[in-house]
PDB file of N, CA and C in Angstrom:
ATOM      1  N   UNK A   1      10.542 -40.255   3.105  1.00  0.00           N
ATOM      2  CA  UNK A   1      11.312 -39.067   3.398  1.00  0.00           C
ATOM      3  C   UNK A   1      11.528 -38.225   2.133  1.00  0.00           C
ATOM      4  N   UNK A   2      11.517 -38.747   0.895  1.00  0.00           N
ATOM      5  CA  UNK A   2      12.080 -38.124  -0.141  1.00  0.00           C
ATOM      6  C   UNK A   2      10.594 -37.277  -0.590  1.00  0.00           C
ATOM      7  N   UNK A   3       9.444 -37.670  -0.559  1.00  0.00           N
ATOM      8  CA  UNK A   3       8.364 -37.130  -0.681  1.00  0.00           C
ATOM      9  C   UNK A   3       8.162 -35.931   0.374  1.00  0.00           C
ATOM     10  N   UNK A   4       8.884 -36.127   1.444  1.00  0.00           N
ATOM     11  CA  UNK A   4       8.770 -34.557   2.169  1.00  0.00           C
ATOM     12  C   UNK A   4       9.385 -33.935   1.522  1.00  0.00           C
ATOM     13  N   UNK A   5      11.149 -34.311   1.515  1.00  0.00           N
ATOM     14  CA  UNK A   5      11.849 -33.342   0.975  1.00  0.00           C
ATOM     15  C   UNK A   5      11.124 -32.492  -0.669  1.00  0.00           C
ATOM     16  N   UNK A   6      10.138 -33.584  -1.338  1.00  0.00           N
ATOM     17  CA  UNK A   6       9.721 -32.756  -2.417  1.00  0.00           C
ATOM     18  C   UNK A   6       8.601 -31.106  -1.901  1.00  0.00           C
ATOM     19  N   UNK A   7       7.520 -32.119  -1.019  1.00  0.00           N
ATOM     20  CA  UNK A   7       7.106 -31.545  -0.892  1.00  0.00           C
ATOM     21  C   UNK A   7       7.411 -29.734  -0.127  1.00  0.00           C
ATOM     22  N   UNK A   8       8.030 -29.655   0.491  1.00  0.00           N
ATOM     23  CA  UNK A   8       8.887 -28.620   0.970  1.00  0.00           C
ATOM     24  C   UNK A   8       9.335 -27.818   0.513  1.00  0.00           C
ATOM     25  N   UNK A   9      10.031 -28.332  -0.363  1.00  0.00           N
ATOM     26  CA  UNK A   9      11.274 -27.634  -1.596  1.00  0.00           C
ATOM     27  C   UNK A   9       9.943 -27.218  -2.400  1.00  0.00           C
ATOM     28  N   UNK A  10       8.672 -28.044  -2.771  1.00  0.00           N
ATOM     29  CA  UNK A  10       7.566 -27.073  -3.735  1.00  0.00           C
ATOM     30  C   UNK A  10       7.221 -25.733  -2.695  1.00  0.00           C
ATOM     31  N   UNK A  11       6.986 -26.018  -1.599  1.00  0.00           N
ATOM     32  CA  UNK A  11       6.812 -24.847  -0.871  1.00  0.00           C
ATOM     33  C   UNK A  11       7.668 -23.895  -0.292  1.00  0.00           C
ATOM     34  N   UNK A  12       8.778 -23.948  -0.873  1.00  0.00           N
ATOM     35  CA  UNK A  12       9.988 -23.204  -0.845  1.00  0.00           C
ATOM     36  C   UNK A  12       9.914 -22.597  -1.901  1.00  0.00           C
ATOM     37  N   UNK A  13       9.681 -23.195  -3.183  1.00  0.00           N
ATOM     38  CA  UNK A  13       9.449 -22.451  -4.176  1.00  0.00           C
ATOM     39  C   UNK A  13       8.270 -21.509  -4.700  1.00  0.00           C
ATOM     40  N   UNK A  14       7.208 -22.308  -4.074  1.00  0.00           N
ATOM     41  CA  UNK A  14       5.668 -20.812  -4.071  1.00  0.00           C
ATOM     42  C   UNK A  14       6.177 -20.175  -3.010  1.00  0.00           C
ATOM     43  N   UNK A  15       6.964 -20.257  -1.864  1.00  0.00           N
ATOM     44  CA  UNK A  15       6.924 -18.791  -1.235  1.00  0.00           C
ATOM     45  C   UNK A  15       8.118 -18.072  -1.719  1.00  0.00           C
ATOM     46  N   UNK A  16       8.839 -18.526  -2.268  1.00  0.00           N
ATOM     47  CA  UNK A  16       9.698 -17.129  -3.437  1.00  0.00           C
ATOM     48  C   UNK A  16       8.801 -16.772  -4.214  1.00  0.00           C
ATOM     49  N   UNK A  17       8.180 -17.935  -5.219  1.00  0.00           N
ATOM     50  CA  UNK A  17       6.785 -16.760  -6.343  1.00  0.00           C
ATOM     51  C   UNK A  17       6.087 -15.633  -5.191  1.00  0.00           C
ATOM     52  N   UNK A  18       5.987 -16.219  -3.996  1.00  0.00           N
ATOM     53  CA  UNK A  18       4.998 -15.093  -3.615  1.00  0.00           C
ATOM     54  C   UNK A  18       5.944 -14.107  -3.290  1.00  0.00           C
ATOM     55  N   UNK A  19       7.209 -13.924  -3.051  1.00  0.00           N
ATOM     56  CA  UNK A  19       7.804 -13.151  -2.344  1.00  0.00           C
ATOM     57  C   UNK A  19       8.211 -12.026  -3.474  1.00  0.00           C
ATOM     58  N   UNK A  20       8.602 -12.829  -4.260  1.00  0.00           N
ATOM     59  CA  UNK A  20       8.904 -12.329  -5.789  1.00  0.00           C
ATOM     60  C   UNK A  20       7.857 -11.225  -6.376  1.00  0.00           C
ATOM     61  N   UNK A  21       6.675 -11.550  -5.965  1.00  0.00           N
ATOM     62  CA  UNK A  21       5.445 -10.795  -6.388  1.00  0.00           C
ATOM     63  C   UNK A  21       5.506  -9.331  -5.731  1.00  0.00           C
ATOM     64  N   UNK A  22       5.706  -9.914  -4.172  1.00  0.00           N
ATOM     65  CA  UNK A  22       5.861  -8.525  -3.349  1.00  0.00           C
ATOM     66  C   UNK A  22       7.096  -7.888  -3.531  1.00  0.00           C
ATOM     67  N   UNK A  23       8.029  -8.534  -4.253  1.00  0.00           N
ATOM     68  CA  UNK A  23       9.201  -7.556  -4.752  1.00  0.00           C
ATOM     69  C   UNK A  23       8.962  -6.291  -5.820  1.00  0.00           C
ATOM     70  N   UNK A  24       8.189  -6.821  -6.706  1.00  0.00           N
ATOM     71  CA  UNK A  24       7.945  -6.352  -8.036  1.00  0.00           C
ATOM     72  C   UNK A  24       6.376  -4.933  -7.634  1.00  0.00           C
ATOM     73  N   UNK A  25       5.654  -5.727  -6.445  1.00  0.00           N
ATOM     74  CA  UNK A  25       4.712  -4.405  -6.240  1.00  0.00           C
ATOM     75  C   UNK A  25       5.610  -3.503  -5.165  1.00  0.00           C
ATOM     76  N   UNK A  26       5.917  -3.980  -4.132  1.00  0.00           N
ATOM     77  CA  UNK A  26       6.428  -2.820  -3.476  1.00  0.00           C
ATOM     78  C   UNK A  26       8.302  -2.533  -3.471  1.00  0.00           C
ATOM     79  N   UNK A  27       9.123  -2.996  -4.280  1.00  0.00           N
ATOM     80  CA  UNK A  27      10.912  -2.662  -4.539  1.00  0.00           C
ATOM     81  C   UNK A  27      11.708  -2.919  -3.056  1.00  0.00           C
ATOM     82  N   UNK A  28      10.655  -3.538  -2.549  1.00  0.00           N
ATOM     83  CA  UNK A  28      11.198  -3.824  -0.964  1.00  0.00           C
ATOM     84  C   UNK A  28      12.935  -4.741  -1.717  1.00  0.00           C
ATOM     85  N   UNK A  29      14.086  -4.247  -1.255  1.00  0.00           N
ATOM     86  CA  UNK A  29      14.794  -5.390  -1.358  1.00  0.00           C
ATOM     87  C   UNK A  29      15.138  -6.454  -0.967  1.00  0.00           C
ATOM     88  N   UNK A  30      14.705  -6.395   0.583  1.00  0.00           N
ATOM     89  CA  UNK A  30      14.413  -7.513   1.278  1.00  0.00           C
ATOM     90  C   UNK A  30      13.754  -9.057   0.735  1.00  0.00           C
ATOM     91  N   UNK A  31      12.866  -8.380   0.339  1.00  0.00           N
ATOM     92  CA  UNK A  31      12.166  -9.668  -0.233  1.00  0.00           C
ATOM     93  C   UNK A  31      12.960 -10.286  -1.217  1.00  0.00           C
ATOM     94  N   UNK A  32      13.116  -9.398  -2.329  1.00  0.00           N
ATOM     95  CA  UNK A  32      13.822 -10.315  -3.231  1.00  0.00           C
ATOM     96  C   UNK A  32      15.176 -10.915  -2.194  1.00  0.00           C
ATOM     97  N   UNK A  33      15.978 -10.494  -1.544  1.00  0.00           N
ATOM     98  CA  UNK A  33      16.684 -11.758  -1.457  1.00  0.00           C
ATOM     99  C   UNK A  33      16.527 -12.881  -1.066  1.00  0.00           C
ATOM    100  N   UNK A  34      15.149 -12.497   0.023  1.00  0.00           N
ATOM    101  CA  UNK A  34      14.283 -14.045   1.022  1.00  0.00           C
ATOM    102  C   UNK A  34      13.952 -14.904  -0.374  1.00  0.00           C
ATOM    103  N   UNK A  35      13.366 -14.203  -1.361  1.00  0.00           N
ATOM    104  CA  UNK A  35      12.869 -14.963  -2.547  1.00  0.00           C
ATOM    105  C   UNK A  35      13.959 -15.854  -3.229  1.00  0.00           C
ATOM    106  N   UNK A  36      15.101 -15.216  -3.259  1.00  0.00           N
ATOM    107  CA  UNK A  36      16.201 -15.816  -3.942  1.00  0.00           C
ATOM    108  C   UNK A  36      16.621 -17.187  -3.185  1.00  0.00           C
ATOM    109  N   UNK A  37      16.825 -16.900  -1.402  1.00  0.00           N
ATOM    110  CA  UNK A  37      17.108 -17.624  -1.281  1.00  0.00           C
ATOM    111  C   UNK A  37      16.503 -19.006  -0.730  1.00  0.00           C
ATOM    112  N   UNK A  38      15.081 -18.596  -0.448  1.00  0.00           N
ATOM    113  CA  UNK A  38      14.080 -19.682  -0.402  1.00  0.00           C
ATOM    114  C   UNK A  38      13.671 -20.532  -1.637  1.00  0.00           C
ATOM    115  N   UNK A  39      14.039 -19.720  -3.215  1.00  0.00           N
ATOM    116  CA  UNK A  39      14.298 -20.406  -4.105  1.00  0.00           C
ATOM    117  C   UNK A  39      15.339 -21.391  -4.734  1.00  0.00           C
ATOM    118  N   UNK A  40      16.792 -20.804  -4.744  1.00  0.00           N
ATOM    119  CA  UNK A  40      17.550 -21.459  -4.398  1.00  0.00           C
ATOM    120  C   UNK A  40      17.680 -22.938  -3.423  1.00  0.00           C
ATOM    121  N   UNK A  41      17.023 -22.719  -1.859  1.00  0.00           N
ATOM    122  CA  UNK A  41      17.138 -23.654  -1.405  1.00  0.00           C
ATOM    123  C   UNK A  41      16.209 -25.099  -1.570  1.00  0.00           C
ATOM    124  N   UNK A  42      14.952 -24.562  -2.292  1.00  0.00           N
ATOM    125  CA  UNK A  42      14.143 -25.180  -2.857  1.00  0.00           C
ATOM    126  C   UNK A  42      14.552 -26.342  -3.983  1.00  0.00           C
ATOM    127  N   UNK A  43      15.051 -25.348  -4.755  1.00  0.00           N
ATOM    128  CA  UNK A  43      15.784 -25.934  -6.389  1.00  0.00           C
ATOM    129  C   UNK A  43      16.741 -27.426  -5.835  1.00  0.00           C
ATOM    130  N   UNK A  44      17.818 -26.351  -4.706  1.00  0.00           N
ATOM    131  CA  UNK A  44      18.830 -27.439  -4.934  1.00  0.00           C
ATOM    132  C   UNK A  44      18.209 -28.567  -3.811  1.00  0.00           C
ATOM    133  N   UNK A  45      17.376 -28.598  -3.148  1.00  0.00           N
ATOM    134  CA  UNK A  45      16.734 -29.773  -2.274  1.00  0.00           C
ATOM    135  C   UNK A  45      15.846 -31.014  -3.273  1.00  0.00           C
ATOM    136  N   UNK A  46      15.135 -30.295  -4.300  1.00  0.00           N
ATOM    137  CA  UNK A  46      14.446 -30.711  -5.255  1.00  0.00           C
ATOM    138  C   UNK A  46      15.375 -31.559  -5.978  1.00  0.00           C
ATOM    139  N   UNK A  47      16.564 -30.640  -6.640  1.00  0.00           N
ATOM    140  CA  UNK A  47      17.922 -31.488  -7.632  1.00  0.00           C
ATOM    141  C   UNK A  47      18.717 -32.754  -6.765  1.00  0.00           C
ATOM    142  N   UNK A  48      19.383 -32.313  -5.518  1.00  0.00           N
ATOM    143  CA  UNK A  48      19.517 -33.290  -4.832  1.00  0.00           C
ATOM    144  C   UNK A  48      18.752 -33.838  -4.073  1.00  0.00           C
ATOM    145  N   UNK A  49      18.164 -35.025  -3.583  1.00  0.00           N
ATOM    146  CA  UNK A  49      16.883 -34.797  -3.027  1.00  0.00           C
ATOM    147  C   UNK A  49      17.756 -35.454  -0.934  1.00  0.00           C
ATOM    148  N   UNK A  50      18.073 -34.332  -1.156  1.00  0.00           N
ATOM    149  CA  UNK A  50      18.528 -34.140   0.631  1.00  0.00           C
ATOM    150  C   UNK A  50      18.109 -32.899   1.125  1.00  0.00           C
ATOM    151  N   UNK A  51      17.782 -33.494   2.645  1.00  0.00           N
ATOM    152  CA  UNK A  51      17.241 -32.219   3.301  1.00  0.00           C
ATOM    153  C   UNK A  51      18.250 -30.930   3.582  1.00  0.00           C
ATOM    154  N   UNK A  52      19.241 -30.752   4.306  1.00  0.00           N
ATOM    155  CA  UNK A  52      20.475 -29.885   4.497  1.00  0.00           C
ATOM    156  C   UNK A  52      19.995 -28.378   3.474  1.00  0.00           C
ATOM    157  N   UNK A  53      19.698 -28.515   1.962  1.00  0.00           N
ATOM    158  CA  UNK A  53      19.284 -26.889   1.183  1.00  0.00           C
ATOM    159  C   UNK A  53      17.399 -26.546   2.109  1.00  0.00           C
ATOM    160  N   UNK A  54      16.694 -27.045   2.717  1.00  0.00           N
ATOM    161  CA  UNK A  54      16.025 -26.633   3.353  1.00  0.00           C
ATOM    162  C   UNK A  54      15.859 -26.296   4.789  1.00  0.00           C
ATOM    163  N   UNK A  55      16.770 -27.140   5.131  1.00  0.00           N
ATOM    164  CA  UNK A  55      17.483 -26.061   6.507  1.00  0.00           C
ATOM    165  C   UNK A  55      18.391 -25.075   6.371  1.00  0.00           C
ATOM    166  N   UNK A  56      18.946 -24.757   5.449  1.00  0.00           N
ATOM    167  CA  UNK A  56      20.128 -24.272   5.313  1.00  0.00           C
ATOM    168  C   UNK A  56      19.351 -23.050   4.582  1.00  0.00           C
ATOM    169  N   UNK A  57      18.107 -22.719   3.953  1.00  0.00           N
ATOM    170  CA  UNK A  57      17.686 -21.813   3.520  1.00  0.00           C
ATOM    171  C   UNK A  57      17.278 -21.026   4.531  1.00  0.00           C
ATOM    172  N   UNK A  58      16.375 -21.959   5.297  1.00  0.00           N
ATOM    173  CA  UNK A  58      15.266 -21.294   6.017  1.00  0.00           C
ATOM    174  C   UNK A  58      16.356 -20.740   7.328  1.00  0.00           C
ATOM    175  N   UNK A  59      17.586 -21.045   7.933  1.00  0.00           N
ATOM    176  CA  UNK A  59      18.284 -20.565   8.705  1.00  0.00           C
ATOM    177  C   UNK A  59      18.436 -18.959   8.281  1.00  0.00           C
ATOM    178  N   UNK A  60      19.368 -19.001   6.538  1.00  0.00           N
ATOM    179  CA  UNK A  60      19.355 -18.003   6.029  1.00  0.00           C
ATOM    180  C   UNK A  60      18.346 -17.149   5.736  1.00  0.00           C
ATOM    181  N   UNK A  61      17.202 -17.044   5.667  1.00  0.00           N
ATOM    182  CA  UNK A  61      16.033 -16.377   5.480  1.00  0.00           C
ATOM    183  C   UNK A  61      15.906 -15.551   7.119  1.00  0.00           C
ATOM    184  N   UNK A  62      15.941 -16.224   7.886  1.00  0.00           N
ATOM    185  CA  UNK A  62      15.346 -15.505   9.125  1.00  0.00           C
ATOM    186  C   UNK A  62      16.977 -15.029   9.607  1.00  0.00           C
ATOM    187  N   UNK A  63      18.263 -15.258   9.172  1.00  0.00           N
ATOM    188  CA  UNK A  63      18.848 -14.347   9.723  1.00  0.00           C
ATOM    189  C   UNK A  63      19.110 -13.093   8.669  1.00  0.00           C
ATOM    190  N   UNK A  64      18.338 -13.140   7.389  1.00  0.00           N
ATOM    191  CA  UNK A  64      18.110 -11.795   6.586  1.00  0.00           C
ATOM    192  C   UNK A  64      17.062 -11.650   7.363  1.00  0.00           C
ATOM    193  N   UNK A  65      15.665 -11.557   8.308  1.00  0.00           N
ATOM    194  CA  UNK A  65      15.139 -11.447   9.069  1.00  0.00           C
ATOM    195  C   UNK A  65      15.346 -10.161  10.342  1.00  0.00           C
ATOM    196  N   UNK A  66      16.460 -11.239  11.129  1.00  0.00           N
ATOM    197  CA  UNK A  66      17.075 -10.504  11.921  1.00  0.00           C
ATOM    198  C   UNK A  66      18.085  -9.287  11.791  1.00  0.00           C
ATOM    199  N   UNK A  67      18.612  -9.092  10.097  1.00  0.00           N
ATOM    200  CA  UNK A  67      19.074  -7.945   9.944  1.00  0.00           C
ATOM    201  C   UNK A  67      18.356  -7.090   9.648  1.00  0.00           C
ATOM    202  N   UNK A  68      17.022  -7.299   9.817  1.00  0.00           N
ATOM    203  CA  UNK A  68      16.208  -6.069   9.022  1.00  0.00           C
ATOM    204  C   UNK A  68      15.811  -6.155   7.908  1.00  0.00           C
ATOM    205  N   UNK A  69      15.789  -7.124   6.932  1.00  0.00           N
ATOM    206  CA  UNK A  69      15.406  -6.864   6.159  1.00  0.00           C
ATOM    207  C   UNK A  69      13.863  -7.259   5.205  1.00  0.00           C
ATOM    208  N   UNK A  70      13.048  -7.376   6.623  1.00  0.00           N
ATOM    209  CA  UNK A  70      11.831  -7.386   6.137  1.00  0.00           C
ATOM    210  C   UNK A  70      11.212  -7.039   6.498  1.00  0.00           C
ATOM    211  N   UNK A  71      10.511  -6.096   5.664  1.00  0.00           N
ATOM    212  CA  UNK A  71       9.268  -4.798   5.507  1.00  0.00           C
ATOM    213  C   UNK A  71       8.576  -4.785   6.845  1.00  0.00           C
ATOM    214  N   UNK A  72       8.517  -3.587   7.216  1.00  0.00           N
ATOM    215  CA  UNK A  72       7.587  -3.303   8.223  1.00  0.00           C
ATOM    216  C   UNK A  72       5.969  -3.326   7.952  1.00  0.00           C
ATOM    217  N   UNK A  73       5.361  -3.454   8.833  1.00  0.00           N
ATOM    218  CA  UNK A  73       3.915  -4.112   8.719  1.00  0.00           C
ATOM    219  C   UNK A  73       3.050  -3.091   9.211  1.00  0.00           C
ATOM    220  N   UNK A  74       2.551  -1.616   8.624  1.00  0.00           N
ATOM    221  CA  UNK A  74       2.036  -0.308   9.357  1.00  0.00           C
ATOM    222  C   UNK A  74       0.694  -0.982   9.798  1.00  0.00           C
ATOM    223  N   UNK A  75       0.397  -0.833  11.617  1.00  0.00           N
ATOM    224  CA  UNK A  75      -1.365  -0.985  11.397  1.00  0.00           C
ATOM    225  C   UNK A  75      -2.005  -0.201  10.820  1.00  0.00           C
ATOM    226  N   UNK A  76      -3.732  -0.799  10.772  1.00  0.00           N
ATOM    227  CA  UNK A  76      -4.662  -0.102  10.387  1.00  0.00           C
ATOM    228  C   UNK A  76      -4.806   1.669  10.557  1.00  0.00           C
ATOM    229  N   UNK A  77      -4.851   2.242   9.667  1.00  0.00           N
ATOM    230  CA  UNK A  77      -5.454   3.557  10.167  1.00  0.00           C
ATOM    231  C   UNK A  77      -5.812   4.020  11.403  1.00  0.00           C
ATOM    232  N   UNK A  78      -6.998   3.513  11.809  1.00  0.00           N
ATOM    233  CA  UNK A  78      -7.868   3.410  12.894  1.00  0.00           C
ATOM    234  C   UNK A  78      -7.367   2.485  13.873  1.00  0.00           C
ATOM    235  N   UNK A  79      -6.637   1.728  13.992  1.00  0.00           N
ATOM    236  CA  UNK A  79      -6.657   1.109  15.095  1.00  0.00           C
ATOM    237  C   UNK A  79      -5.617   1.970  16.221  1.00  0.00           C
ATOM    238  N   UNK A  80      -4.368   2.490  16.445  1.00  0.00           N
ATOM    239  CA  UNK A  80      -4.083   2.915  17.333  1.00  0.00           C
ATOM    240  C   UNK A  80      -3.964   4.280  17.531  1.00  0.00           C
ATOM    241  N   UNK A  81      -3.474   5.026  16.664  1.00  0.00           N
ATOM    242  CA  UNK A  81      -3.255   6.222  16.903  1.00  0.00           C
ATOM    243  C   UNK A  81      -4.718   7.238  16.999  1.00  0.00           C
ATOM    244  N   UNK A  82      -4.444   8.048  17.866  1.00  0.00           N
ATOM    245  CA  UNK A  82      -5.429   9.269  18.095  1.00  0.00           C
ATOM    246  C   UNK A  82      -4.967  10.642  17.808  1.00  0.00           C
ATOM    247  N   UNK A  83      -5.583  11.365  17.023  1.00  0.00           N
ATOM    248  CA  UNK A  83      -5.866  12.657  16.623  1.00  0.00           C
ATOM    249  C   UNK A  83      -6.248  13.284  17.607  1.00  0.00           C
ATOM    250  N   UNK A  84      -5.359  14.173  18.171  1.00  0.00           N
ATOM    251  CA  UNK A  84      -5.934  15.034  19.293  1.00  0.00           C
ATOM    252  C   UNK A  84      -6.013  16.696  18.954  1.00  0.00           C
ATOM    253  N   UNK A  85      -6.962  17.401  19.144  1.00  0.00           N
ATOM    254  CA  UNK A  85      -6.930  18.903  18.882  1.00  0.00           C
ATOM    255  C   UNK A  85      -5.672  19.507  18.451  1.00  0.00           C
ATOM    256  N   UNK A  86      -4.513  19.527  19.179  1.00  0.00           N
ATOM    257  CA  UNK A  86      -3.576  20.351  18.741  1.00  0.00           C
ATOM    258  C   UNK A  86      -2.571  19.952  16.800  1.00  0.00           C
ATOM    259  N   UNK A  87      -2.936  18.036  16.904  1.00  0.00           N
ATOM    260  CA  UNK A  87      -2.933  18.402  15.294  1.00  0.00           C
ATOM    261  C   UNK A  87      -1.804  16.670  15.565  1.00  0.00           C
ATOM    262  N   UNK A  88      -1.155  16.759  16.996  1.00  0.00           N
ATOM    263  CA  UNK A  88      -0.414  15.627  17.182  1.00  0.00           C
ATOM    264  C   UNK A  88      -1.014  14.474  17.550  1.00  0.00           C
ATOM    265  N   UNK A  89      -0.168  13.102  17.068  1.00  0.00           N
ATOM    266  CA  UNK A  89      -0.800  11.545  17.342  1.00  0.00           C
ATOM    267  C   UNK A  89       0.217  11.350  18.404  1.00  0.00           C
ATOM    268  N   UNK A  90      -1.098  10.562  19.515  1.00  0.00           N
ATOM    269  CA  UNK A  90      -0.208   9.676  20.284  1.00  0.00           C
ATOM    270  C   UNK A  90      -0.788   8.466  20.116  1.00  0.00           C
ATOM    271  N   UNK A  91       0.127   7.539  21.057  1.00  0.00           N
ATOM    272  CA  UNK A  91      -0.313   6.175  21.215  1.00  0.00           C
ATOM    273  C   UNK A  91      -1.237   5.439  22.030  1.00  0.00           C
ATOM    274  N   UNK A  92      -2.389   5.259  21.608  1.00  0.00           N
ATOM    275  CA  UNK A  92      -3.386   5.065  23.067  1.00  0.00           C
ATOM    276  C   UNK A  92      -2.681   4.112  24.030  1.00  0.00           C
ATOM    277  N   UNK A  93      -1.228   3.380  23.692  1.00  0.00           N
ATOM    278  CA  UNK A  93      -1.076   2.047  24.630  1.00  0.00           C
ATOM    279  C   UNK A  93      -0.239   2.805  25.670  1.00  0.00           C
ATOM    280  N   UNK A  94       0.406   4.079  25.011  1.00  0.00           N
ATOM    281  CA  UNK A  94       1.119   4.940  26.220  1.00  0.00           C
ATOM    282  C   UNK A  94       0.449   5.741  27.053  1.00  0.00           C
ATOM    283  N   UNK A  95      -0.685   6.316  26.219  1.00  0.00           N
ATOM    284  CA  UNK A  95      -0.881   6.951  27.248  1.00  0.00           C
ATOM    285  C   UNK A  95      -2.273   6.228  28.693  1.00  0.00           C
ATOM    286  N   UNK A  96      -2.095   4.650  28.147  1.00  0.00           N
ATOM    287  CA  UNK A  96      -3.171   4.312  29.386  1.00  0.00           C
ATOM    288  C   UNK A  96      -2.036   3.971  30.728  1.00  0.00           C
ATOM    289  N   UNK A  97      -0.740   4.137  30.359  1.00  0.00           N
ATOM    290  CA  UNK A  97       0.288   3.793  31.550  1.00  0.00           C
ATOM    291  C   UNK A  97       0.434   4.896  32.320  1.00  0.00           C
TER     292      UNK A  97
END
């Protein structure tokens, strides 16, 4: 059990480096706090080696989640919207209803 809890808490901690990364390219603030606190919960699961800071992160992460505070995801260029003559986009999924 204690070898999960490591292992976990390491992957608690590369996904703050990664989150951390996307803080620093795009100032999203969101991220940095998911980063903080997926780090945090990492650290202290790692220091104590009990599970409770990796549930207790990942609860907190997705209800910064549910407030909004992570980045919206624009599609592709090309994939939905259409350019129509007068200069306006619609949505091809509305207008097949």
């Amino acid at each position: 059990m204690i070898w999960f809890i490591y292992i976990v808490g390491g992957v608690f901690i590369a996904l703050a480096c990664a989150m951390f990364y996307v803080f620093y390219r795009s100032h999203h603030f969101g991220m940095f706090l998911m980063g903080v606190t997926y780090s945090a919960s990492g650290v202290l699961a790692i220091a104590l080696p009990h599970w409770w800071p990796l549930l207790a992160g990942f609860v907190m992460v997705w209800l910064l989640r549910f407030m909004g505070l992570e980045p919206e995801v624009a599609p592709p260029a090309d994939e939905n919207p259409v350019r129509e003559e007068a200069g306006a986009i619609r949505d091809e999924r509305k207008a097949d209803r």
